[in-house]
N, C-alpha and C. Protein backbone atom coordinates (compact mmCIF):
# COMPACT_ATOMS: atom_id res chain seq x y z
N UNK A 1 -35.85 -52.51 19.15
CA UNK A 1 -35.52 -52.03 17.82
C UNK A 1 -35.30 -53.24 16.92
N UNK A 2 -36.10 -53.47 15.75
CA UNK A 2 -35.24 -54.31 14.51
C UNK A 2 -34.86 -53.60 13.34
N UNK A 3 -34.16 -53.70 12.56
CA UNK A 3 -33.67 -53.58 11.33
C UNK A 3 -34.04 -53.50 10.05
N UNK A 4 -35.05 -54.43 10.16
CA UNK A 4 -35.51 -55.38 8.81
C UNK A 4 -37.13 -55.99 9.48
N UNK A 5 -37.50 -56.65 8.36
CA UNK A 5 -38.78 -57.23 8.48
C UNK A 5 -39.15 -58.39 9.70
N UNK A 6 -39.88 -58.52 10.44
CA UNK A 6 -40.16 -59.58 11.31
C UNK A 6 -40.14 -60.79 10.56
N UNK A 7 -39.34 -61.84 11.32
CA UNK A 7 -39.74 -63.52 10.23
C UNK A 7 -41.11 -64.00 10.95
N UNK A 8 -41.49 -65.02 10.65
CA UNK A 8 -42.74 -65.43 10.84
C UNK A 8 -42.75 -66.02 12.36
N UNK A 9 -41.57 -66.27 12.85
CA UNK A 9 -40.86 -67.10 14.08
C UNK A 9 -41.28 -65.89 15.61
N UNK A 10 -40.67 -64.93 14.46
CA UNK A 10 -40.68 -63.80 15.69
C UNK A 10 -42.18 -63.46 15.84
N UNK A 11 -42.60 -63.22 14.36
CA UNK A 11 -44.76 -62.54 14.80
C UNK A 11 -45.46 -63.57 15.89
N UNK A 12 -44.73 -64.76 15.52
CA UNK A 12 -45.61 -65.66 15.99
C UNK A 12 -45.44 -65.48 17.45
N UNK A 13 -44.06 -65.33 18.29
CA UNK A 13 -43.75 -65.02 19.24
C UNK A 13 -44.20 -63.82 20.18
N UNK A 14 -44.39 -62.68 19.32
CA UNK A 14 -44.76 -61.64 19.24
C UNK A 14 -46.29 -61.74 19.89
N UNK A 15 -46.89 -62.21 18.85
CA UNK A 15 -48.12 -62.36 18.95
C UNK A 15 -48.74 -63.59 20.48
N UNK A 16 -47.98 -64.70 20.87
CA UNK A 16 -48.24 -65.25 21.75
C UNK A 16 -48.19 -64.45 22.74
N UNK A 17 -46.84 -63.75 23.00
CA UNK A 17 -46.58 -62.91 24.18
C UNK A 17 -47.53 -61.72 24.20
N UNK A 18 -47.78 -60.66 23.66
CA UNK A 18 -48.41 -59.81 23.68
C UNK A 18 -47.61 -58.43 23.49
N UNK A 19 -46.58 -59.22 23.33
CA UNK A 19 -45.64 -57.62 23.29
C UNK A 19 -45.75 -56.94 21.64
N UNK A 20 -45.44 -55.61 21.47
CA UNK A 20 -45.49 -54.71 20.39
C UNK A 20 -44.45 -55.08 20.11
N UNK A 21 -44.38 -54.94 18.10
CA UNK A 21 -43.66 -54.76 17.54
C UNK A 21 -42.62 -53.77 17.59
N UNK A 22 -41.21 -54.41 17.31
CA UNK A 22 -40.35 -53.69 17.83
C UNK A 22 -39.83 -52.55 16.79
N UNK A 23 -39.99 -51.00 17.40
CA UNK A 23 -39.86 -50.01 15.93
C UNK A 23 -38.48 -50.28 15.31
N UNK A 24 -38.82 -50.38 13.84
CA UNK A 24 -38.23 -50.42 13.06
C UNK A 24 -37.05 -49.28 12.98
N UNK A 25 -35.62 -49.53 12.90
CA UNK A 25 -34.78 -49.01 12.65
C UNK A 25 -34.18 -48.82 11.34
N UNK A 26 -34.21 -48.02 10.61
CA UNK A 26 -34.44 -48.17 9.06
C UNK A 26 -32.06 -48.37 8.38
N UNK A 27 -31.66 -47.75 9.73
CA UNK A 27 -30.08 -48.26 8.83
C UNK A 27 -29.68 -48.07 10.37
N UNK A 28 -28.49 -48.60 10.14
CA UNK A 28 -27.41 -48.22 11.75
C UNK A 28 -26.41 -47.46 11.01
N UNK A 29 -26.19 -47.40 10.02
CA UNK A 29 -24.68 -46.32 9.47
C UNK A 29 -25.32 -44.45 10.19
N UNK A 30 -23.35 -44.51 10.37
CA UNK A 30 -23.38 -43.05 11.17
C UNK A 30 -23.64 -41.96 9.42
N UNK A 31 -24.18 -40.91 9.97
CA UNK A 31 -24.51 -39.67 9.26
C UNK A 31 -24.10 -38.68 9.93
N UNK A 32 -23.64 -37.66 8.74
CA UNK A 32 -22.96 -36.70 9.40
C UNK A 32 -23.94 -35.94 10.47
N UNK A 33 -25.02 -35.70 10.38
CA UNK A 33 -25.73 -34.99 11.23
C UNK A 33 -25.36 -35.75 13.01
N UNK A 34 -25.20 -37.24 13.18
CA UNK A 34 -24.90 -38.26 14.10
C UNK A 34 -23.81 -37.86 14.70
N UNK A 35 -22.68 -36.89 13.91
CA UNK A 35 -21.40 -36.72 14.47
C UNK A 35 -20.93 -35.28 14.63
N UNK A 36 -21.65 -34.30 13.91
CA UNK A 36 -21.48 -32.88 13.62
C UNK A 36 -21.53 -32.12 15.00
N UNK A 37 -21.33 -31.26 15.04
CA UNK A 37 -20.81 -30.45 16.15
C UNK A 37 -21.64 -29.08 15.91
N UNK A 38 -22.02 -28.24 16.69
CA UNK A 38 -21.98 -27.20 16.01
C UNK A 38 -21.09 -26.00 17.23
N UNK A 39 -20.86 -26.33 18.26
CA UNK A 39 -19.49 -25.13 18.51
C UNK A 39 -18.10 -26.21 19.28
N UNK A 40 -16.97 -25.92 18.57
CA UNK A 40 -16.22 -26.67 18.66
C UNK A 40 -15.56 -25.90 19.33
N UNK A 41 -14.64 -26.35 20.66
CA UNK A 41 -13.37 -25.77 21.50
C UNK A 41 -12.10 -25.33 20.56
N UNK A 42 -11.36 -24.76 20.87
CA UNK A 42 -10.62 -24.37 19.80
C UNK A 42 -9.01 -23.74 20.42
N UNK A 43 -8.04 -23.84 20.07
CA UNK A 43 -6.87 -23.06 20.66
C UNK A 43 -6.10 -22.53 20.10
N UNK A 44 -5.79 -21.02 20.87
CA UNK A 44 -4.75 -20.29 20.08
C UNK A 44 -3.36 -20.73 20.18
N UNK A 45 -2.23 -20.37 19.10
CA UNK A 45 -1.17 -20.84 19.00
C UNK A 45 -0.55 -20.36 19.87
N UNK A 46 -0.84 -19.37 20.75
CA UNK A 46 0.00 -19.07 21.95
C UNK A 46 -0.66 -19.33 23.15
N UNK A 47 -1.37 -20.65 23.04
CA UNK A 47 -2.23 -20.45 24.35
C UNK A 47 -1.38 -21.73 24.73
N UNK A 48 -0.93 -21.82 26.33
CA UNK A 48 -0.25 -22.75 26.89
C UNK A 48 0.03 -24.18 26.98
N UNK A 49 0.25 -25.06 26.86
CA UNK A 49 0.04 -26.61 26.20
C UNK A 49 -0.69 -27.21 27.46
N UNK A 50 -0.02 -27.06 28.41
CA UNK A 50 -1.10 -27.43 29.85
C UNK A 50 -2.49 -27.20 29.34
N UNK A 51 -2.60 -25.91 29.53
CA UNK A 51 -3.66 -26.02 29.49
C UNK A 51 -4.95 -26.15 28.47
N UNK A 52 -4.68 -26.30 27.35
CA UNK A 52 -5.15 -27.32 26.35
C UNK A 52 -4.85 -28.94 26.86
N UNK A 53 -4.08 -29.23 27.11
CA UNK A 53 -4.12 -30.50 27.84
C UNK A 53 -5.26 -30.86 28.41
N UNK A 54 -5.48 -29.85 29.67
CA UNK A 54 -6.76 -30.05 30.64
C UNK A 54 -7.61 -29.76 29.85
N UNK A 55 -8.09 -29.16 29.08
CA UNK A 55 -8.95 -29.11 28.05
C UNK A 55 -9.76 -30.00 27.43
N UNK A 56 -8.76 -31.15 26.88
CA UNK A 56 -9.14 -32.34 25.87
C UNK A 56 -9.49 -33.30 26.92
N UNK A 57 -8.81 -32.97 28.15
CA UNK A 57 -9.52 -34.30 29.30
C UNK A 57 -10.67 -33.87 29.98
N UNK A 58 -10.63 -32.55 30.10
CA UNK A 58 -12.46 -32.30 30.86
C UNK A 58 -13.30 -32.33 29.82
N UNK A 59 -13.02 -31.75 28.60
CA UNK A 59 -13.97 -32.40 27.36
C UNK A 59 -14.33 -33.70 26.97
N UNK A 60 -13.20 -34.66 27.11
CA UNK A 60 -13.37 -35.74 26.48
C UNK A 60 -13.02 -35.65 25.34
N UNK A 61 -12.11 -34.95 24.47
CA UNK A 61 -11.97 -34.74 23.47
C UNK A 61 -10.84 -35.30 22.71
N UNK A 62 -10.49 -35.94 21.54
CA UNK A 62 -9.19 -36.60 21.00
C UNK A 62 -8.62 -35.37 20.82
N UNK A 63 -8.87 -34.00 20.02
CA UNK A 63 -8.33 -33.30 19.40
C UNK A 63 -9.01 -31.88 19.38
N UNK A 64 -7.99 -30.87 19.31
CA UNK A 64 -8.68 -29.22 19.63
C UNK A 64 -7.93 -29.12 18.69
N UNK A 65 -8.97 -28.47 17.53
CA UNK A 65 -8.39 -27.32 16.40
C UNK A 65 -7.79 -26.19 17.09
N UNK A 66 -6.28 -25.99 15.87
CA UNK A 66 -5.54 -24.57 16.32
C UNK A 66 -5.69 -23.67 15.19
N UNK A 67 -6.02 -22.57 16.43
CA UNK A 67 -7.03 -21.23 14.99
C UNK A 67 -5.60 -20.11 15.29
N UNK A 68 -5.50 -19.02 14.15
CA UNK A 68 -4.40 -18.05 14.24
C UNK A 68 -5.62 -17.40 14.38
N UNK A 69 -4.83 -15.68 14.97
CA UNK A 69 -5.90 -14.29 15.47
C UNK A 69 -7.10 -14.17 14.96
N UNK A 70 -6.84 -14.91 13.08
CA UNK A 70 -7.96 -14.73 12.16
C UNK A 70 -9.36 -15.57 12.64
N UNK A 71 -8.95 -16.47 13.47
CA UNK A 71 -9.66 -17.88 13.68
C UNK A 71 -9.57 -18.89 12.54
N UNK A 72 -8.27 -18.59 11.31
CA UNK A 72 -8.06 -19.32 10.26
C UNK A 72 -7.38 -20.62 11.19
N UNK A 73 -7.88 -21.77 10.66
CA UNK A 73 -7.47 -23.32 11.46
C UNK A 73 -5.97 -23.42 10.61
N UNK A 74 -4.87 -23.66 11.47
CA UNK A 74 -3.70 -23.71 11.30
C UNK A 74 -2.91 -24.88 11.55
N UNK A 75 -3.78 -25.74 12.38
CA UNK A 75 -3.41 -27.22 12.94
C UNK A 75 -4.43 -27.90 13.76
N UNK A 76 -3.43 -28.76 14.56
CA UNK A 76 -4.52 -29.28 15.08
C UNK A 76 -3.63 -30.32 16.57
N UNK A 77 -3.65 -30.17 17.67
CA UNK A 77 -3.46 -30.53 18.91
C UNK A 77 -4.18 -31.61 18.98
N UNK A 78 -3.50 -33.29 19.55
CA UNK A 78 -3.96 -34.21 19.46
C UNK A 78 -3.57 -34.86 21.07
N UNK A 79 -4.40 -35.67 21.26
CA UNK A 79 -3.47 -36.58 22.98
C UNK A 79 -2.30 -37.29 22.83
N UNK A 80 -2.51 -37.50 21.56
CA UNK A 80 -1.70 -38.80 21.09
C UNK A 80 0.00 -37.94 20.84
N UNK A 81 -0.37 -36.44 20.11
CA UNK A 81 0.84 -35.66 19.74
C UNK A 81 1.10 -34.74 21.32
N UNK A 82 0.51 -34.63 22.41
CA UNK A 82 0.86 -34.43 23.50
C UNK A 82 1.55 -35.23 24.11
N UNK A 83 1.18 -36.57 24.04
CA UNK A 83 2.10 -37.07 24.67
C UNK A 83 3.08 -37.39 23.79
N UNK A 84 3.22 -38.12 23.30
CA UNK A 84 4.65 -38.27 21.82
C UNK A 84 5.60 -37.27 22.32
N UNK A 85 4.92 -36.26 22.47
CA UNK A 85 6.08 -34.87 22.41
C UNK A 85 6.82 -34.75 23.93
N UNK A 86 5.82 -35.30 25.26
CA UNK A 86 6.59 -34.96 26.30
C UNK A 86 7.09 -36.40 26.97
N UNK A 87 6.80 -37.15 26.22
CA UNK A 87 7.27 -38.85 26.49
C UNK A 87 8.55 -38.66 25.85
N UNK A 88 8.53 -38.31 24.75
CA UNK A 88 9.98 -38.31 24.23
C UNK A 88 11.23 -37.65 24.68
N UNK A 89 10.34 -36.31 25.21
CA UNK A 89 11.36 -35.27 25.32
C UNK A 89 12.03 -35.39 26.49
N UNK A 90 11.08 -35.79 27.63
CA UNK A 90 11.23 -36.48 29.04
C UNK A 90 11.90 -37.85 29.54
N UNK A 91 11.25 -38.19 28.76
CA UNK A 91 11.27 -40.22 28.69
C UNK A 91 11.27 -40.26 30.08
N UNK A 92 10.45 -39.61 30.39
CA UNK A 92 9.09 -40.40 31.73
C UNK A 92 7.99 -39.03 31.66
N UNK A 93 7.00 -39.79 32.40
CA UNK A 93 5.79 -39.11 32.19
C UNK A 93 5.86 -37.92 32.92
N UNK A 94 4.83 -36.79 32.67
CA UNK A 94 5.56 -35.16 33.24
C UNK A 94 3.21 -35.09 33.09
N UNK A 95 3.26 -34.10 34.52
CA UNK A 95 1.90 -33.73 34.54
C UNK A 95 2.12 -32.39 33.58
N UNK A 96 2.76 -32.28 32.84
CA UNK A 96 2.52 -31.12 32.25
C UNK A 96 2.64 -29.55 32.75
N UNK A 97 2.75 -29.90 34.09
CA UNK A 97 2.54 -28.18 34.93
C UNK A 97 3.54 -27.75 35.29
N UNK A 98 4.70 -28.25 34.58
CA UNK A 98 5.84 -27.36 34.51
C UNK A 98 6.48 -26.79 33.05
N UNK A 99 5.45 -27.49 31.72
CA UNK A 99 5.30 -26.95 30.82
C UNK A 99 5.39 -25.53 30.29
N UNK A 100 5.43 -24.90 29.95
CA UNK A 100 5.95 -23.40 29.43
C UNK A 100 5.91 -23.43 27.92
N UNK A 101 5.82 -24.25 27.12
CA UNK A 101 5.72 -24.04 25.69
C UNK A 101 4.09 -23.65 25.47
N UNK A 102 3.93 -23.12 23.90
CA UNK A 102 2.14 -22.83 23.38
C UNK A 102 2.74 -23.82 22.91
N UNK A 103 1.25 -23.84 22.48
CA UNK A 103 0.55 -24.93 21.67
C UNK A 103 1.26 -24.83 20.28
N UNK A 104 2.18 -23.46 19.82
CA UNK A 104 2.33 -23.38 18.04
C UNK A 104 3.59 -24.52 18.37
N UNK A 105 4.35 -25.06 19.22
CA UNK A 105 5.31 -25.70 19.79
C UNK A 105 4.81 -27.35 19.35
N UNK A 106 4.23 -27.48 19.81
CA UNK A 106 3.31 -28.84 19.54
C UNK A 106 2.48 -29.48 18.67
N UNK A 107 1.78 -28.21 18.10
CA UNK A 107 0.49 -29.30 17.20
C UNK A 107 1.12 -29.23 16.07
N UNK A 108 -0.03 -30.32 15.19
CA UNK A 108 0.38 -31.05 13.75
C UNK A 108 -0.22 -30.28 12.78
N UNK A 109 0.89 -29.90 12.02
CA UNK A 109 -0.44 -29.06 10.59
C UNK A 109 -0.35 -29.75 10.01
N UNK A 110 -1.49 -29.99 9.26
CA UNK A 110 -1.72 -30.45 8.00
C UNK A 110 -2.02 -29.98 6.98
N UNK A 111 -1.58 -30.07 5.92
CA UNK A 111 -1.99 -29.32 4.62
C UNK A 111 -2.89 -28.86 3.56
N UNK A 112 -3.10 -30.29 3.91
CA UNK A 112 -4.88 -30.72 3.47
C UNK A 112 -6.23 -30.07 4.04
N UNK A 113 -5.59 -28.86 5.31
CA UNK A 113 -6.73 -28.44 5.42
C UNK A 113 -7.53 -27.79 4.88
């Protein structure tokens, strides 16, 4: 892949070796299409914090939107606000599986949504 135009250094190189020009990559900036989703995991406010936990780690995921009955997005469950919440509350680390709170217990709303 290059970027931009061949210098004369490279054709020339190019051309000794025999190898093809390398396709042109016209930008490296991300686009939304690059990052968009189209079905996103999602959790109800009474659905268990465990297990949204296991969730965001078999996904790979930073963060699961929290939808009410409507599926209206009401917050938002993060790793970072999972742990915060049972590091603190604990002050040592907890696998979570003795957890008993939902998720409306935990996640962050924001307003701005």
């Amino acid at each position: 892949m290059r970027l931009g135009d061949v210098n004369a250094q490279t054709r020339w190189l190019l051309d000794r070796s025999g190898a093809p020009l390398p396709v042109l990559l016209p930008h490296i900036m991300l686009r939304v299409r690059d990052v968009m989703r189209e079905r996103f995991t999602v959790a109800q406010a009474e659905q268990p914090v465990r297990e949204v936990g296991l969730t965001l780690a078999r996904e790979g995921l930073d963060l699961v939107p929290v939808v009410d009955e409507e599926g209206t997005l009401v917050g938002i469950v993060s790793e970072r606000t999972l742990a915060r919440r049972y590091i603190r509350e604990s002050r040592e680390a907890t696998s979570l599986s003795d957890a008993a709170a939902s998720v409306a217990a935990v996640w962050r709303f924001r307003s701005d949504f």
